[in-house]
N, C-alpha and C. Protein backbone atom coordinates (compact mmCIF):
# COMPACT_ATOMS: atom_id res chain seq x y z
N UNK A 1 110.48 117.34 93.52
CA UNK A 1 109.82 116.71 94.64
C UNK A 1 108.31 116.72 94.47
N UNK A 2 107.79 117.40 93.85
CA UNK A 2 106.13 117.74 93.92
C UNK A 2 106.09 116.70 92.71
N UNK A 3 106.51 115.80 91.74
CA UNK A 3 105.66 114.77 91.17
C UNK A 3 106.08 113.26 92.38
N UNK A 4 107.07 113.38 93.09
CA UNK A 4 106.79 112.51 94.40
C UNK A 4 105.65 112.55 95.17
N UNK A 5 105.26 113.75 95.80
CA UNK A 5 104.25 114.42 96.58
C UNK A 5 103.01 113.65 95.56
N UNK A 6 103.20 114.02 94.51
CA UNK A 6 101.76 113.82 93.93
C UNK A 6 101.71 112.25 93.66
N UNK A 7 102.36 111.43 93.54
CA UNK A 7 102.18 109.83 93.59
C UNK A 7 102.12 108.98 94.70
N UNK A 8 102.74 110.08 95.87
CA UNK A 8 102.82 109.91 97.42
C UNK A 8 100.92 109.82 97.59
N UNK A 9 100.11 111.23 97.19
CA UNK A 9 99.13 111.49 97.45
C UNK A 9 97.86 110.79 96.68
N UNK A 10 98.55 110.22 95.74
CA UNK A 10 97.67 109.61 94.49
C UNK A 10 97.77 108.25 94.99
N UNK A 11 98.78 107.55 95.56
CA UNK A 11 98.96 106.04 95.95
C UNK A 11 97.85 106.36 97.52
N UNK A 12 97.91 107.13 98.48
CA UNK A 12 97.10 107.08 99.23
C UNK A 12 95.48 107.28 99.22
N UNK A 13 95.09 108.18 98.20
CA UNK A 13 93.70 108.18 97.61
C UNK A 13 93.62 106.27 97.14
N UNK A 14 94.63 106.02 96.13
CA UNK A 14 93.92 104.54 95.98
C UNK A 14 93.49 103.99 97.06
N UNK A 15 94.49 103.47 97.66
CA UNK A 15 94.51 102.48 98.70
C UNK A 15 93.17 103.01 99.89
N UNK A 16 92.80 104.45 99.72
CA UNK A 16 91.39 104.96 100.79
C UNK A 16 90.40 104.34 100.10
N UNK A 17 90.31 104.13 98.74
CA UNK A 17 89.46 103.68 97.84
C UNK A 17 89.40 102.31 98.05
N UNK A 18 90.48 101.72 97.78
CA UNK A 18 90.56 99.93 97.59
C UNK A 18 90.11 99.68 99.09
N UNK A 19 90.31 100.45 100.15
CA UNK A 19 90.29 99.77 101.24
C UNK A 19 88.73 99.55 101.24
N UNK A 20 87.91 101.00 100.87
CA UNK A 20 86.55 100.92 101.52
C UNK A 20 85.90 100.28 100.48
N UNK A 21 86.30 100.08 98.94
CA UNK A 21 85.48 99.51 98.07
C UNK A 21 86.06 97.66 98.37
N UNK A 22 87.00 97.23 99.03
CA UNK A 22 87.24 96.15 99.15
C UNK A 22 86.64 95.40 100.70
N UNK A 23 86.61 96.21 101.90
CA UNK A 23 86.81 96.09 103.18
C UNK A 23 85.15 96.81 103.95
N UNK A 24 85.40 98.17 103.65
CA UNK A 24 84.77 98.86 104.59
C UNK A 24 83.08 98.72 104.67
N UNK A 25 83.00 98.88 103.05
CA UNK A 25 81.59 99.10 102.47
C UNK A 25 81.44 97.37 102.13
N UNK A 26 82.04 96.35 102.09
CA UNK A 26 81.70 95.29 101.52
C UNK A 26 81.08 94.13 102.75
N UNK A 27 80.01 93.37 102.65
CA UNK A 27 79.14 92.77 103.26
C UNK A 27 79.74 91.40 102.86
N UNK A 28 80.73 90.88 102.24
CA UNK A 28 81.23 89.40 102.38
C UNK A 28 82.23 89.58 103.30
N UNK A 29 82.87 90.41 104.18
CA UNK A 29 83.75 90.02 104.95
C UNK A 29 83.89 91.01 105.84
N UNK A 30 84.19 90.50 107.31
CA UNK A 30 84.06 91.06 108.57
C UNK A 30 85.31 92.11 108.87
N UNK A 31 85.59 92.24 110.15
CA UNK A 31 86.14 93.25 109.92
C UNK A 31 87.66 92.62 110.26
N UNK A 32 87.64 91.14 110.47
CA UNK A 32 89.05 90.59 110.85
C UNK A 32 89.51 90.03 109.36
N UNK A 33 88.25 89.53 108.82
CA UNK A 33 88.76 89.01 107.49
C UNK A 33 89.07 90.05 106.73
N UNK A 34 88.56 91.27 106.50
CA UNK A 34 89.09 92.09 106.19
C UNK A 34 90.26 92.80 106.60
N UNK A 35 91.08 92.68 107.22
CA UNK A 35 91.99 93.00 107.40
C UNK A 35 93.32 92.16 106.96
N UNK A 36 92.69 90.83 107.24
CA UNK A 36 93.69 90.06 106.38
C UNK A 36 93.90 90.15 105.58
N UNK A 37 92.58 90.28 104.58
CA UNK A 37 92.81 90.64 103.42
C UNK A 37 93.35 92.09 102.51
N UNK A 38 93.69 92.95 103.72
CA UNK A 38 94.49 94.29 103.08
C UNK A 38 96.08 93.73 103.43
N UNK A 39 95.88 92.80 104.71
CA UNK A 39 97.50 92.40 104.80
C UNK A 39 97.83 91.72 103.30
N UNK A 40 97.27 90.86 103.03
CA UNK A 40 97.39 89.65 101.73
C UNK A 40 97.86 90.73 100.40
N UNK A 41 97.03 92.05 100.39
CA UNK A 41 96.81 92.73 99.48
C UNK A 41 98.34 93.42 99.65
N UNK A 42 98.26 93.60 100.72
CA UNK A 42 100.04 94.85 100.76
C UNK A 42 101.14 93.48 100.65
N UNK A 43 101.16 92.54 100.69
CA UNK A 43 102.22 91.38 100.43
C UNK A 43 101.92 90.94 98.79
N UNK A 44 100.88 91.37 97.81
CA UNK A 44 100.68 90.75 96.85
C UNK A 44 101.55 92.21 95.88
N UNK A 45 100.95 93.57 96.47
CA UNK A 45 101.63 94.68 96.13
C UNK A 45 103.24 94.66 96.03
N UNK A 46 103.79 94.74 97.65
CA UNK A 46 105.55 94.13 97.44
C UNK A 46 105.68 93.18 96.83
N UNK A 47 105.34 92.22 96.51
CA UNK A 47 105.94 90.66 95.08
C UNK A 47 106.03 91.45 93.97
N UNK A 48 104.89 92.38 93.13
CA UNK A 48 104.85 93.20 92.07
C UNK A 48 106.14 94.23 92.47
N UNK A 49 106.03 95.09 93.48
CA UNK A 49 107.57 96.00 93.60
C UNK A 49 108.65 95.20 93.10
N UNK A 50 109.24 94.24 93.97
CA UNK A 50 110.20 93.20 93.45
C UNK A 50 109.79 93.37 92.72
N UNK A 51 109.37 92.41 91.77
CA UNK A 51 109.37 92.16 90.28
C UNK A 51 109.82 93.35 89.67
N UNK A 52 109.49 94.18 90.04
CA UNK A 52 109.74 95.78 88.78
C UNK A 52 111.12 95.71 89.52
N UNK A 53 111.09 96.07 90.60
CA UNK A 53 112.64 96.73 90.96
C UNK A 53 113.79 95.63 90.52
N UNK A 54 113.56 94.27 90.03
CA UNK A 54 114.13 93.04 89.70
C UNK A 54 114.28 93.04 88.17
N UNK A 55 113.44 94.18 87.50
CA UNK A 55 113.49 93.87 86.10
C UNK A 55 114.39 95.36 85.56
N UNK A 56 114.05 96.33 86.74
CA UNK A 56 114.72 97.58 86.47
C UNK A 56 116.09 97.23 86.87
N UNK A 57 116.79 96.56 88.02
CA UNK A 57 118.27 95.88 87.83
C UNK A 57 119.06 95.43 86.61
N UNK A 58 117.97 94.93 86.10
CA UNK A 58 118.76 94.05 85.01
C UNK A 58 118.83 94.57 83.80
N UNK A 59 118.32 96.05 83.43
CA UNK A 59 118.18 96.47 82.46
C UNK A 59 119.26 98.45 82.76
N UNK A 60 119.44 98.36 83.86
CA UNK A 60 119.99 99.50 84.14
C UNK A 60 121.56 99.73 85.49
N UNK A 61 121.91 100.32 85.02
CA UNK A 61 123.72 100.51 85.46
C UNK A 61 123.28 100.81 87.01
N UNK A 62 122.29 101.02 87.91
CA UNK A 62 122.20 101.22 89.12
C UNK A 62 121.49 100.38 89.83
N UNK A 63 121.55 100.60 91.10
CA UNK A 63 121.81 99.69 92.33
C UNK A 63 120.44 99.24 93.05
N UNK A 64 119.67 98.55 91.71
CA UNK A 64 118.17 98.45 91.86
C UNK A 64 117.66 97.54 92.82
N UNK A 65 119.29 96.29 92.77
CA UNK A 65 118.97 95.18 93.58
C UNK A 65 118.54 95.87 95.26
N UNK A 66 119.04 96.69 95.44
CA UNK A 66 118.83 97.26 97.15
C UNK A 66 117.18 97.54 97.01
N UNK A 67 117.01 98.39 95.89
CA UNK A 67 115.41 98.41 96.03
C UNK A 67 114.46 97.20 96.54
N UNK A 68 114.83 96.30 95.79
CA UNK A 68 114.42 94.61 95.26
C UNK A 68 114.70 94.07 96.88
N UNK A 69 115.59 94.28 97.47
CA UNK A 69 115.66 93.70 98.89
C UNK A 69 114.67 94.20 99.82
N UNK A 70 114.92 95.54 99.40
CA UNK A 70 113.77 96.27 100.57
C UNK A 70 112.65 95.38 100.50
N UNK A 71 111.87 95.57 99.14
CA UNK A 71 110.77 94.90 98.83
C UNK A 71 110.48 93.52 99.39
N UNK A 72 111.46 92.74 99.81
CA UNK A 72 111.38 91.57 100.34
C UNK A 72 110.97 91.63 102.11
N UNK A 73 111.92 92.76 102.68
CA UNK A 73 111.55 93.50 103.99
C UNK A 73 109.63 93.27 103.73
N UNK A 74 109.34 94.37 102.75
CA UNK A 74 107.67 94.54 102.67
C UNK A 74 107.13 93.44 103.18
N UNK A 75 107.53 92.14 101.95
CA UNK A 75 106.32 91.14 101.60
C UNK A 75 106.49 90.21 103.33
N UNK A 76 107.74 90.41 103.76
CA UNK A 76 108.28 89.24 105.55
C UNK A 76 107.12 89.89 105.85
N UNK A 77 107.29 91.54 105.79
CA UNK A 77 106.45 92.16 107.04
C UNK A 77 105.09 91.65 106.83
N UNK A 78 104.47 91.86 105.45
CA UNK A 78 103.13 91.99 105.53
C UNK A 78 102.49 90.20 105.54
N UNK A 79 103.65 88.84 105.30
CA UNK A 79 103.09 87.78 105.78
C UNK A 79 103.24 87.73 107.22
N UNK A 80 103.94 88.16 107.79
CA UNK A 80 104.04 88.04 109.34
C UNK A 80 103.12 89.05 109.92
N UNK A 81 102.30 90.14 109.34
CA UNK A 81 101.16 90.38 109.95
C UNK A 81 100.03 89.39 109.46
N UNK A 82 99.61 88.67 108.74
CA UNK A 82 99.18 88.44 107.92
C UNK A 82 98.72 86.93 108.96
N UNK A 83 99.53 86.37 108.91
CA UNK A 83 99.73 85.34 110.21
C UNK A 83 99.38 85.81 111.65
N UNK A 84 99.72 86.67 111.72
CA UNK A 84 99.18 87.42 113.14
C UNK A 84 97.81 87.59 113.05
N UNK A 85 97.04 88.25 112.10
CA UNK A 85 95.67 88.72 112.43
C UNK A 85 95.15 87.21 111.86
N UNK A 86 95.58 86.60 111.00
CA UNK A 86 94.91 84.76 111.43
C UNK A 86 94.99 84.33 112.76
N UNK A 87 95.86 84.53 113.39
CA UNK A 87 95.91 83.52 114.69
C UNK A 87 95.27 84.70 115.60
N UNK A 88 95.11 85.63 115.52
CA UNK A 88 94.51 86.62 116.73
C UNK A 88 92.91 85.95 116.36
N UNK A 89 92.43 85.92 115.26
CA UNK A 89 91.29 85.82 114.53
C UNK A 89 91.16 84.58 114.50
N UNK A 90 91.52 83.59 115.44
CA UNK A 90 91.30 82.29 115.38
C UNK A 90 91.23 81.72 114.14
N UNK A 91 92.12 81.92 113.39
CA UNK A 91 92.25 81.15 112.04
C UNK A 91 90.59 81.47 111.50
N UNK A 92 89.67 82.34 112.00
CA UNK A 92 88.57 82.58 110.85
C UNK A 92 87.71 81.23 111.84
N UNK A 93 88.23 80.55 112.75
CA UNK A 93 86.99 79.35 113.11
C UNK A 93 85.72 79.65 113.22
N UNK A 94 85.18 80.78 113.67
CA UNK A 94 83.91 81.38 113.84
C UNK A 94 83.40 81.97 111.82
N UNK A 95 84.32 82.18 111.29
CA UNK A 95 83.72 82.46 110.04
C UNK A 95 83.83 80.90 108.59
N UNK A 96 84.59 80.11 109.35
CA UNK A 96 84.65 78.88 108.56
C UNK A 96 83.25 78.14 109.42
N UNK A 97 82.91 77.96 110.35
CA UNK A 97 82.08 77.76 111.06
C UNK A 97 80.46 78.16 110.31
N UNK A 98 80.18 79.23 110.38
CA UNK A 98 79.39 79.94 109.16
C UNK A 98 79.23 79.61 107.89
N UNK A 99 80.27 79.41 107.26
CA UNK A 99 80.18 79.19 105.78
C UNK A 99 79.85 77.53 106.07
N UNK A 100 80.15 76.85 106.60
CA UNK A 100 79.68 75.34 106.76
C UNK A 100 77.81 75.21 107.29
N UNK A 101 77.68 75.84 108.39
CA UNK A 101 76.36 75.49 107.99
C UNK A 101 75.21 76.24 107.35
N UNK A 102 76.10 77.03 105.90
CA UNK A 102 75.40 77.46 104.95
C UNK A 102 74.75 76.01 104.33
């Protein structure tokens, strides 16, 4: 269990990292676009799960496809938040708005 623990703890250091070197600390995007964009990021993450758990099926005697489904659970969830903080965020109109009369 402790090399779980430790990839458990090592996947959460990334993602503290990616968030603030992508989101927190970064001056191209607010704090709604940023969020979309960790949703976009956790739906681009599950497509890669699939894929592995889709390639580990086909190469091994166990029941990888259930993994591979879950993963599909992920990517619904994280476009259907993903869609949510667009439409809460007015589709970005106030930040497409901006970039136009750059």
């Amino acid at each position: 269990m402790a090399a779980r623990e430790n990839l458990e703890q090592q996947a959460g250091q990334l993602a503290a990292r990616l968030a603030n070197e992508l989101v927190e600390s970064s001056e191209q995007v607010d704090f709604r676009m940023g969020t979309f964009l960790l949703t976009a990021l956790a739906a681009e993450l599950g497509q890669r799960v699939q894929q592995r758990c889709w390639e580990q099926a086909r190469r091994s005697t166990s029941n990888w496809d259930m993994a591979a489904a879950e993963a599909e659970t992920l990517i619904a969830a994280a476009w259907r938040c993903m869609e949510t903080v667009s439409l809460l965020s007015g589709h970005f109109r106030d930040s497409d708005d901006q970039a136009l009369s750059r």
